[in-house]
Protein backbone atom coordinates (compact mmCIF):
# COMPACT_ATOMS: atom_id res chain seq x y z
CA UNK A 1 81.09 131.40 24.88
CA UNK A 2 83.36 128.39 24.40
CA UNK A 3 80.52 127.11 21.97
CA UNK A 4 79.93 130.01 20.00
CA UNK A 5 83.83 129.78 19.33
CA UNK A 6 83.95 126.24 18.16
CA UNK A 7 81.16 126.96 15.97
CA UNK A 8 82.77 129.98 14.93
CA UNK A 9 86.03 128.20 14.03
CA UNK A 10 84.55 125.15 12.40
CA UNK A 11 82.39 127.18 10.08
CA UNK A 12 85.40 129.48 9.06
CA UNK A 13 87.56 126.16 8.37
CA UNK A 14 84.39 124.62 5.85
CA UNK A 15 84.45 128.02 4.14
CA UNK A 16 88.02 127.99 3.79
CA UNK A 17 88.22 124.78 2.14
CA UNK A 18 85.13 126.03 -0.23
CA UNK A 19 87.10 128.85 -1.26
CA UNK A 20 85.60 129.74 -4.56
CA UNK A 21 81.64 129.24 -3.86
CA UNK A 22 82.55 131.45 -0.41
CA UNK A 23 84.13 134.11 -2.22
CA UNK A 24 81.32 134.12 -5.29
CA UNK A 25 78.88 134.33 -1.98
CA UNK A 26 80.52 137.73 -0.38
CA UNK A 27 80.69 139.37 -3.76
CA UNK A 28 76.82 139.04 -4.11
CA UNK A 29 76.14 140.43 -0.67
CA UNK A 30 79.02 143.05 -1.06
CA UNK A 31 77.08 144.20 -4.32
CA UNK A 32 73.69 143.96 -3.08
CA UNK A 33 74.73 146.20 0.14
CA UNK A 34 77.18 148.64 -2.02
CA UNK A 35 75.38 149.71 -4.82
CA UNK A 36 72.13 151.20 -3.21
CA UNK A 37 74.50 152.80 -0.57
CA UNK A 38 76.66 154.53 -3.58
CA UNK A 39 73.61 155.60 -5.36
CA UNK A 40 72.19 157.44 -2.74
CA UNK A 41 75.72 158.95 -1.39
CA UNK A 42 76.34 160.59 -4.93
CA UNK A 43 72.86 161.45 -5.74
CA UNK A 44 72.53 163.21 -2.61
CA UNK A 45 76.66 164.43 -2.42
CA UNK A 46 75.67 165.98 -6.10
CA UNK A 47 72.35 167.50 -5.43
CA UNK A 48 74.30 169.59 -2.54
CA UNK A 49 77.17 170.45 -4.48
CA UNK A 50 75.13 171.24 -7.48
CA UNK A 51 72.80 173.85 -5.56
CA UNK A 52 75.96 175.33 -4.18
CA UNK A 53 77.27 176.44 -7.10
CA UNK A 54 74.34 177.34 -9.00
CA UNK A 55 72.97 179.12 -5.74
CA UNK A 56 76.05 181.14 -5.60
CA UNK A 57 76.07 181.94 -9.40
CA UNK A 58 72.57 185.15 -10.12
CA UNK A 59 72.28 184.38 -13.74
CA UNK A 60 74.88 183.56 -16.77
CA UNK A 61 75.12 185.31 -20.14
CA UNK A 62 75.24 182.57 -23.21
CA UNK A 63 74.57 182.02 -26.42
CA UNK A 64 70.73 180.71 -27.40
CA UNK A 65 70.84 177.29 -27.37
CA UNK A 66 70.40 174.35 -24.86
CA UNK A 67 70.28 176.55 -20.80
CA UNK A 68 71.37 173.00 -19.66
CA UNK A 69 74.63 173.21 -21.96
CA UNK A 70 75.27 177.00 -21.22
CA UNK A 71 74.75 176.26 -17.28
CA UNK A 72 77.05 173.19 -17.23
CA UNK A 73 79.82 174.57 -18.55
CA UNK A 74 79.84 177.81 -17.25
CA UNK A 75 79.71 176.53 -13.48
CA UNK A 76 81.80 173.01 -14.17
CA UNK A 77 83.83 173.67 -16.91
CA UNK A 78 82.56 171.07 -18.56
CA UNK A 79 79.73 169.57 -20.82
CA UNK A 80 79.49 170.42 -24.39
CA UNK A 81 80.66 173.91 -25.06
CA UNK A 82 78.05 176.05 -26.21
CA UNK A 83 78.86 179.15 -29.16
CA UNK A 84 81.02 182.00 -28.51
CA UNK A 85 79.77 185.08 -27.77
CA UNK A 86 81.61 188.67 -28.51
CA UNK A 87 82.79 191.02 -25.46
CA UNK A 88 80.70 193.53 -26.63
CA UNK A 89 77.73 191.33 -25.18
CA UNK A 90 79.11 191.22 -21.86
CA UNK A 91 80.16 194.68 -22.16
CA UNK A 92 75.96 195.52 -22.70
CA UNK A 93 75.34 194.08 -19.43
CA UNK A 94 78.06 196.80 -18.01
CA UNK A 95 76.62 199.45 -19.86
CA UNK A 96 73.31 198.72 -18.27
CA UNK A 97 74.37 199.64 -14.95
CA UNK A 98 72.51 197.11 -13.42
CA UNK A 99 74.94 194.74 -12.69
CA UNK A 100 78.27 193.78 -14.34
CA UNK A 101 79.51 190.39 -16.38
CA UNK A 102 82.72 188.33 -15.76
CA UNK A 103 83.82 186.45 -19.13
CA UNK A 104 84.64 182.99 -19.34
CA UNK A 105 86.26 181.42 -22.08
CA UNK A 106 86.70 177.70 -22.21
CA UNK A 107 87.55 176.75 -25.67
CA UNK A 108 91.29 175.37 -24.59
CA UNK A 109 92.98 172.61 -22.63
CA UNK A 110 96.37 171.37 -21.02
CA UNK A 111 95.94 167.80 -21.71
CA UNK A 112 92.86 166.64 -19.85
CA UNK A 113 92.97 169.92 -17.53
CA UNK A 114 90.53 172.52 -18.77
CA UNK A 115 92.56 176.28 -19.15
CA UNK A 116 89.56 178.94 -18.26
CA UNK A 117 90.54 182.54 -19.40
CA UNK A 118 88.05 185.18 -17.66
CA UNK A 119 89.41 188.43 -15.03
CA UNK A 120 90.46 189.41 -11.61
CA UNK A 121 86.80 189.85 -11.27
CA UNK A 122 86.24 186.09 -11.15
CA UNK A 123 88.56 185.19 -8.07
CA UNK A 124 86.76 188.19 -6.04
CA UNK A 125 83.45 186.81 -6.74
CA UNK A 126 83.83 182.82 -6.49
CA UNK A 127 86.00 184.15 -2.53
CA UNK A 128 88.97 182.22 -4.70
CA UNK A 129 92.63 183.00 -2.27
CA UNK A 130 96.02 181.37 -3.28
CA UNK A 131 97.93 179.23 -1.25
CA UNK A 132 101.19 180.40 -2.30
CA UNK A 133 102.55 182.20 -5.69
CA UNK A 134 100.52 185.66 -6.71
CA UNK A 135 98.09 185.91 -9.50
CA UNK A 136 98.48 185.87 -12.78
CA UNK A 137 99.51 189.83 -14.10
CA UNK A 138 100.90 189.37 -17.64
CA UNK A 139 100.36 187.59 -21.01
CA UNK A 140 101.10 183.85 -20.72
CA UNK A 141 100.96 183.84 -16.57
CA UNK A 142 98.58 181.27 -15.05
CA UNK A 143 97.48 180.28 -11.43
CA UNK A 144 96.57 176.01 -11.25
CA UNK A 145 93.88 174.80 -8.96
CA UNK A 146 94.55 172.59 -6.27
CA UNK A 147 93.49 169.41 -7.84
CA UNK A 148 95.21 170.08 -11.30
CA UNK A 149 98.35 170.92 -9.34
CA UNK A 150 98.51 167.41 -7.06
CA UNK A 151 97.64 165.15 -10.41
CA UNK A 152 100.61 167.13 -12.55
CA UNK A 153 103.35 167.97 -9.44
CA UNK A 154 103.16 171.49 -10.29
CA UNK A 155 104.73 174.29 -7.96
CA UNK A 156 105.49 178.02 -8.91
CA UNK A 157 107.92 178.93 -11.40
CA UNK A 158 106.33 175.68 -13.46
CA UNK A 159 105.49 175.55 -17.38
CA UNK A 160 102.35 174.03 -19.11
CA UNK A 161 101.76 173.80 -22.86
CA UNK A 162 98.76 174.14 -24.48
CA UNK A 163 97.29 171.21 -26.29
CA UNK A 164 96.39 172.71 -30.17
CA UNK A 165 92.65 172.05 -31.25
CA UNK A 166 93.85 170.31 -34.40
CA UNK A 167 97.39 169.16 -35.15
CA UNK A 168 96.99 170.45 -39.07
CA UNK A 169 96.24 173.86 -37.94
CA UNK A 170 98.85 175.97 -39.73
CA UNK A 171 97.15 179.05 -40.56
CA UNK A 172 97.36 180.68 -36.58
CA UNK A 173 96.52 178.72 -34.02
CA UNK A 174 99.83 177.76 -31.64
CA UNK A 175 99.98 175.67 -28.55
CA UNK A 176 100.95 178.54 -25.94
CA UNK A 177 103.48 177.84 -22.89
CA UNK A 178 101.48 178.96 -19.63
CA UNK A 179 104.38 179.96 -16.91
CA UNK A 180 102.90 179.19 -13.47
CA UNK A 181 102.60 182.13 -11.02
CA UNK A 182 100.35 180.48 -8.40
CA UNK A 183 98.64 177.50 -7.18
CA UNK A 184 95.11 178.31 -5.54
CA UNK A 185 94.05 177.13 -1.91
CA UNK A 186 91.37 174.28 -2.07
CA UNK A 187 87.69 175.44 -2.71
CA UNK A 188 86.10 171.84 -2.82
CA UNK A 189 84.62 173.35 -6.48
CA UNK A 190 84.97 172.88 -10.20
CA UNK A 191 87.96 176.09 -9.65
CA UNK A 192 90.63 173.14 -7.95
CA UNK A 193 90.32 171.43 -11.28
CA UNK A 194 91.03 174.06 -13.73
CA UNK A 195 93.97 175.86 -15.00
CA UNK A 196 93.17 180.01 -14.78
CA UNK A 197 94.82 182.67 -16.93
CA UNK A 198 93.55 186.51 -18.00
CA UNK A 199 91.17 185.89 -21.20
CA UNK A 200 93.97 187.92 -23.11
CA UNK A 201 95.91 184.68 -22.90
CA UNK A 202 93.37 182.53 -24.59
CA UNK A 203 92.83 184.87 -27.49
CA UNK A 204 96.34 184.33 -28.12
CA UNK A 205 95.82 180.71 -28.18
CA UNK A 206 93.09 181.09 -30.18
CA UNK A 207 95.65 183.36 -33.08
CA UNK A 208 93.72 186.84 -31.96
CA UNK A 209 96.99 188.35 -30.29
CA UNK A 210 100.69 187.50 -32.25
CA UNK A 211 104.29 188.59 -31.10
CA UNK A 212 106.60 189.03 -33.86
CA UNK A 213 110.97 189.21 -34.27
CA UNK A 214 111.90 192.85 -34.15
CA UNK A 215 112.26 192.85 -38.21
CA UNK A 216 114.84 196.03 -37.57
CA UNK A 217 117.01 193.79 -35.74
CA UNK A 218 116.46 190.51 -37.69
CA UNK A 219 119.42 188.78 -39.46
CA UNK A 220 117.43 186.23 -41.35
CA UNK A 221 117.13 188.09 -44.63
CA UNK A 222 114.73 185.30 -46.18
CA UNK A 223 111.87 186.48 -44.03
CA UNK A 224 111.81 189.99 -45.30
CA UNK A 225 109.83 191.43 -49.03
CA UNK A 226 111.45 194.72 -48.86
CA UNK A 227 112.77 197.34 -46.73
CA UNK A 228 111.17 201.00 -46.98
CA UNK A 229 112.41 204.27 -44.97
CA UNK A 230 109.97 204.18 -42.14
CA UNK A 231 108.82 199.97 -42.40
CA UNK A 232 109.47 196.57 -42.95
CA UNK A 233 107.10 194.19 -44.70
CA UNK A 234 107.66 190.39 -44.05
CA UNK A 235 106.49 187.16 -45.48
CA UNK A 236 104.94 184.37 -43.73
CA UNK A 237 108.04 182.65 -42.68
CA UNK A 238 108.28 185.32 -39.44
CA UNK A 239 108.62 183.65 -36.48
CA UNK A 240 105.31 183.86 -34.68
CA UNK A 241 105.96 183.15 -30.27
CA UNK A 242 104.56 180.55 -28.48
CA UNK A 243 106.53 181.37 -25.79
CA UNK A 244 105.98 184.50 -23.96
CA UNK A 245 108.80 186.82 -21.95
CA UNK A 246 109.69 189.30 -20.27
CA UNK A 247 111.90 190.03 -24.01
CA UNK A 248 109.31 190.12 -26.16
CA UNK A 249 106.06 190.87 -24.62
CA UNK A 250 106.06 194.32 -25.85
CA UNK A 251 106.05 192.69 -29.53
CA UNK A 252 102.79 190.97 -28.86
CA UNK A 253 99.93 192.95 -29.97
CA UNK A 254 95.89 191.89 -31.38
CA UNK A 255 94.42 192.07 -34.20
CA UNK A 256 91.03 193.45 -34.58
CA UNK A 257 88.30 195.21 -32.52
CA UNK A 258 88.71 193.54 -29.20
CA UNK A 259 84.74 194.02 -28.66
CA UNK A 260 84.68 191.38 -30.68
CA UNK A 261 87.02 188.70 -29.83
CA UNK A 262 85.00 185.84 -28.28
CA UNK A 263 83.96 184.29 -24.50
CA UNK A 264 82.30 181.17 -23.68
CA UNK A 265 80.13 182.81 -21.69
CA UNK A 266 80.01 185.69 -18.85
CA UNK A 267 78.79 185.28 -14.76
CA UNK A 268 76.27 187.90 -14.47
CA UNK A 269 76.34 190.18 -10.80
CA UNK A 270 73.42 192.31 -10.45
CA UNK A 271 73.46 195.11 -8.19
CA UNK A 272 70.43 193.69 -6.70
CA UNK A 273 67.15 191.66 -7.11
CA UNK A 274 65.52 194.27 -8.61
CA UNK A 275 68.87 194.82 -11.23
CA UNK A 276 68.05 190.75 -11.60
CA UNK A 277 64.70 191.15 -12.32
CA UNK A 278 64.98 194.02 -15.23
CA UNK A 279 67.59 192.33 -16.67
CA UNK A 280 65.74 189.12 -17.02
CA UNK A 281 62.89 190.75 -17.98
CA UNK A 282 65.03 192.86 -20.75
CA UNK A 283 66.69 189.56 -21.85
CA UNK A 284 64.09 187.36 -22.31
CA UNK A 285 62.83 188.80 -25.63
CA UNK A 286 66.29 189.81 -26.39
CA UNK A 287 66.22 190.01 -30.76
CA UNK A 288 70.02 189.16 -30.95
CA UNK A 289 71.14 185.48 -30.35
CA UNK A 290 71.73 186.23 -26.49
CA UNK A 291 70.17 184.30 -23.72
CA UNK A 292 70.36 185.42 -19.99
CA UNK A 293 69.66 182.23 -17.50
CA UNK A 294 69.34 181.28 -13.98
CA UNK A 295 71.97 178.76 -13.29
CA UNK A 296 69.65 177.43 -10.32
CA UNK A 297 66.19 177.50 -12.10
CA UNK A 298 68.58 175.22 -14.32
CA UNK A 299 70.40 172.86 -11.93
CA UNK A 300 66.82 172.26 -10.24
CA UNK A 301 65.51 170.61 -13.24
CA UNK A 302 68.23 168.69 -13.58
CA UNK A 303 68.16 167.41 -10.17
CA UNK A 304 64.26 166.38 -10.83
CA UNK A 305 65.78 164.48 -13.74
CA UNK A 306 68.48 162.85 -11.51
CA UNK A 307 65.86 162.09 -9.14
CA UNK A 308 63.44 160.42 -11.25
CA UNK A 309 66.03 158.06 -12.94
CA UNK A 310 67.32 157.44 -9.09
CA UNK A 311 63.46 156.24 -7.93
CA UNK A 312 63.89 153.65 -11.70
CA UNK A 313 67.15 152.56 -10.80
CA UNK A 314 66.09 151.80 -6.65
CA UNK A 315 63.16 149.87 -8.47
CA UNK A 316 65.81 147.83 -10.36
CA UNK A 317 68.40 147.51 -7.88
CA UNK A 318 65.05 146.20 -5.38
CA UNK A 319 64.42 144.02 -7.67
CA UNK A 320 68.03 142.74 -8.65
CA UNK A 321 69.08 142.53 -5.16
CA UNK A 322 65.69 140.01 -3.93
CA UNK A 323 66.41 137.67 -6.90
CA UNK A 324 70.07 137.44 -5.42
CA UNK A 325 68.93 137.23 -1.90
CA UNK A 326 66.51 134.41 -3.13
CA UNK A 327 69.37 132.73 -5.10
CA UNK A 328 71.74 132.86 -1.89
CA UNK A 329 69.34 131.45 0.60
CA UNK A 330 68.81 128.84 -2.25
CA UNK A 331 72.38 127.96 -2.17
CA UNK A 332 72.45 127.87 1.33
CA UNK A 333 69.50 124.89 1.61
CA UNK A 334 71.14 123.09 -1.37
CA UNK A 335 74.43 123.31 0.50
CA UNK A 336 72.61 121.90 3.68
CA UNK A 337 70.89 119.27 1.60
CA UNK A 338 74.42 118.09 0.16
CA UNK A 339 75.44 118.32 3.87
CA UNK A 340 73.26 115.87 5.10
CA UNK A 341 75.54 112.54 5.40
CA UNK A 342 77.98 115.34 7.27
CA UNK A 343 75.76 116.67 9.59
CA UNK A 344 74.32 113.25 10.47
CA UNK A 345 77.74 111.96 11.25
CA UNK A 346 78.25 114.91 13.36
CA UNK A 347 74.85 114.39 15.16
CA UNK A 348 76.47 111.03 15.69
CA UNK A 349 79.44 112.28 17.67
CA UNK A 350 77.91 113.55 20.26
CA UNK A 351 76.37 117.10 19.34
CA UNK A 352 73.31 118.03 19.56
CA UNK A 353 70.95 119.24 17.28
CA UNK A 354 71.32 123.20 17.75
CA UNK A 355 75.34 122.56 17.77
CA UNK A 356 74.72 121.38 14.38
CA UNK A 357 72.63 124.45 13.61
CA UNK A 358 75.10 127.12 15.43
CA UNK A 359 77.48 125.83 12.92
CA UNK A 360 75.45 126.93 9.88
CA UNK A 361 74.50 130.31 11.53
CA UNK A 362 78.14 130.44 12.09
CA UNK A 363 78.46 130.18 8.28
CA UNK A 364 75.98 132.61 7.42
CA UNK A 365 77.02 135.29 10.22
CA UNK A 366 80.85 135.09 8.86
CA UNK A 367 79.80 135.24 5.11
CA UNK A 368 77.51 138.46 5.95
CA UNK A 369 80.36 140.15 7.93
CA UNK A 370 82.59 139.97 5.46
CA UNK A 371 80.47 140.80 3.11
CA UNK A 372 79.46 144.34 4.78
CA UNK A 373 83.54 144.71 5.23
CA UNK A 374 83.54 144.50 1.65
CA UNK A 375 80.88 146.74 0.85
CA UNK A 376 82.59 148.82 3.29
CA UNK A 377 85.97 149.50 1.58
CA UNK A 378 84.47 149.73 -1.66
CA UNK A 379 82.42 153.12 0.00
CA UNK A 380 85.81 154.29 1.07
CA UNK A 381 86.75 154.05 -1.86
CA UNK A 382 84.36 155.45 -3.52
CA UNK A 383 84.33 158.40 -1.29
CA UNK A 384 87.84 159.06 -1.97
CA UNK A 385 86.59 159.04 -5.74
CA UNK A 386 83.31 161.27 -5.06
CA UNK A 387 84.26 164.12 -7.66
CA UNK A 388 85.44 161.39 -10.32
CA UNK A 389 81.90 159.59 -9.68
CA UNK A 390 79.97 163.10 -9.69
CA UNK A 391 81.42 164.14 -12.75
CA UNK A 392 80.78 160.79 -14.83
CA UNK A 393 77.51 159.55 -12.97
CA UNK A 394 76.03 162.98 -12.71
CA UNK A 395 77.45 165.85 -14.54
């Protein structure tokens, strides 16, 4: 025991004094023993979460395009956004009594938080609870997921402001103060990351739905054309509300057939496989410029496609990680070779040949140890990162 200590000590003191050749060493093995092991934790934490949500999710409404793109974003939030479609689609799906469809408008943002507009219907279906507050009931309320509530300090009685599309946007498009009602309970899904509000609110974002000064009560005579018996005409210097109240929600009304104001998509429920099945069936040669998917026919082709770049990359990393092994043990013979005059003189003193080698196994055990705790707090670390990863290794 007293040997293995001595050799134990003496080969941490050389590698102390080599500091920068030691350190170079542990990095290589750190790598070599990281990378495989965070390749395979987020391919396989991503292929469960991915079937999760699509497995929970019958079949989403979308425009024609790319499924992938439609599927994406209607389950993640994220992805490129496909085209709008009208309410009157999703109201088809109703009328079909088959099933009914949720909408799901993503067009806007908080900053880097994604604000989803859809209905009640959505929090009943995804099993979404608050952990304190109440949900959202009038124009301009919002609930905040978990996630978007920790990374901005938000609590109830909160603000957000909506970030505008395009800073030169004059013509009707305002950023929109969102007054925070709730905060939802953790769902470990794409929901604790998103900011949700009624789909009324994002049509007012998007310059569908205005609230305008009470022009019988104005003061500001510059914003009036004339004054008749029974109305008031304005001009385009009327004060158009970005922030709704209690005050003037009454003076917010749309404009135009709301059958046709836009979602992003809609979550389709059937009643039951059969509903599924006719609808598919109806859907598929649909003549308009409607598509009806399955969100997991979807996500299992992309997980083939994350699996077959995976088996490339293990090739690669194989391959990487022998040449470094290789160069290591290489590094490890020319350090013995340099070592010769040293380990002579030690033979010299009195130790015997396997002393001499206990002290390079010494070496070797201590730079693989700390090596694997290396690799070791990098996967903690990465662990504590697993949706970050997900979202920009995967999704």
């Amino acid at each position: 025991m007293k040997a293995i200590r001595n050799s134990l000590t003496i080969a941490y003191r050389y590698l102390a004094y080599h500091k920068v050749r030691t350190v170079i060493l542990i990095a290589a093995l750190a790598i070599i023993i990281f990378v495989p092991l965070l390749l395979d934790m987020v391919v396989r934490e991503s292929q469960s979460r991915l079937n999760a949500r699509a497995e929970s999710t019958p079949l989403i409404l979308g425009e024609k395009g790319s499924s992938l793109d439609l599927a994406i974003n209607s389950l993640y939030f994220i992805s490129k956004r496909p085209g709008d479609i009208k309410m009157a689609d999703i109201q088809a799906i109703d009328d079909t009594d088959l099933g009914y469809g949720i909408p799901v408008y993503t067009r806007f943002q908080a900053g880097k938080h994604r604000i989803v507009g859809t209905t009640p219907d959505y929090f009943d279906f995804r099993q979404i609870r608050l952990s304190h507050g109440r949900m959202f009931t009038i124009l301009g309320e919002a609930v905040a997921g978990s996630k978007v509530a920790d990374d901005l300090n938000l609590n109830v009685g909160d603000t957000l402001i909506s970030s505008p599309e395009n800073l030169f946007d004059l013509a009707g498009q305002y950023p929109l103060q969102l007054n925070i009602v709730g905060i939802l309970a953790p769902t470990g899904t794409a929901d604790d990351e998103v900011i949700l509000t009624d789909i009324a609110t994002t049509w007012v974002m998007a310059g569908m739905c205005h609230g305008h000064e009470d022009l019988a009560q104005t003061k500001d005579e510059s914003v009036i054309i004339k004054r008749e018996k029974n109305a008031v005409v304005a001009n385009a210097k009327l004060k158009t509300y970005t922030v709704i109240t209690p005050d003037n929600l009454e003076s917010f009304h749309f404009h135009g057939d709301q059958t046709t104001f836009p979602a992003t998509s809609a979550v389709v429920v059937p009643n039951d496989e059969k509903s599924k099945t006719i609808l598919l069936g109806r859907y598929q040669a649909h003549p308009g410029k409607i598509q009806l998917i399955q969100p997991k026919q979807v996500v299992k082709e992309l997980i083939q496609a994350i699996l077959r770049i995976k088996r490339t990359l293990d090739a690669v990393i194989i391959t990487v990680s022998f040449s470094t092994l290789i160069t290591i043990v290489l590094v490890f013979l020319l350090s013995i070779r340099l070592r010769e005059k040293e380990i002579k003189t030690i033979f010299r003193l009195g130790c015997s040949r396997m002393a001499t080698q206990g002290f390079i196994a010494a070496e070797i055990i201590l730079i693989f140890t700390a090596s694997l705790v290396l690799a070791g707090v990098l996967f903690l670390l990465a662990l504590s990162q697993m949706d970050l990863l997900i979202r920009y290794l995967i999704v």
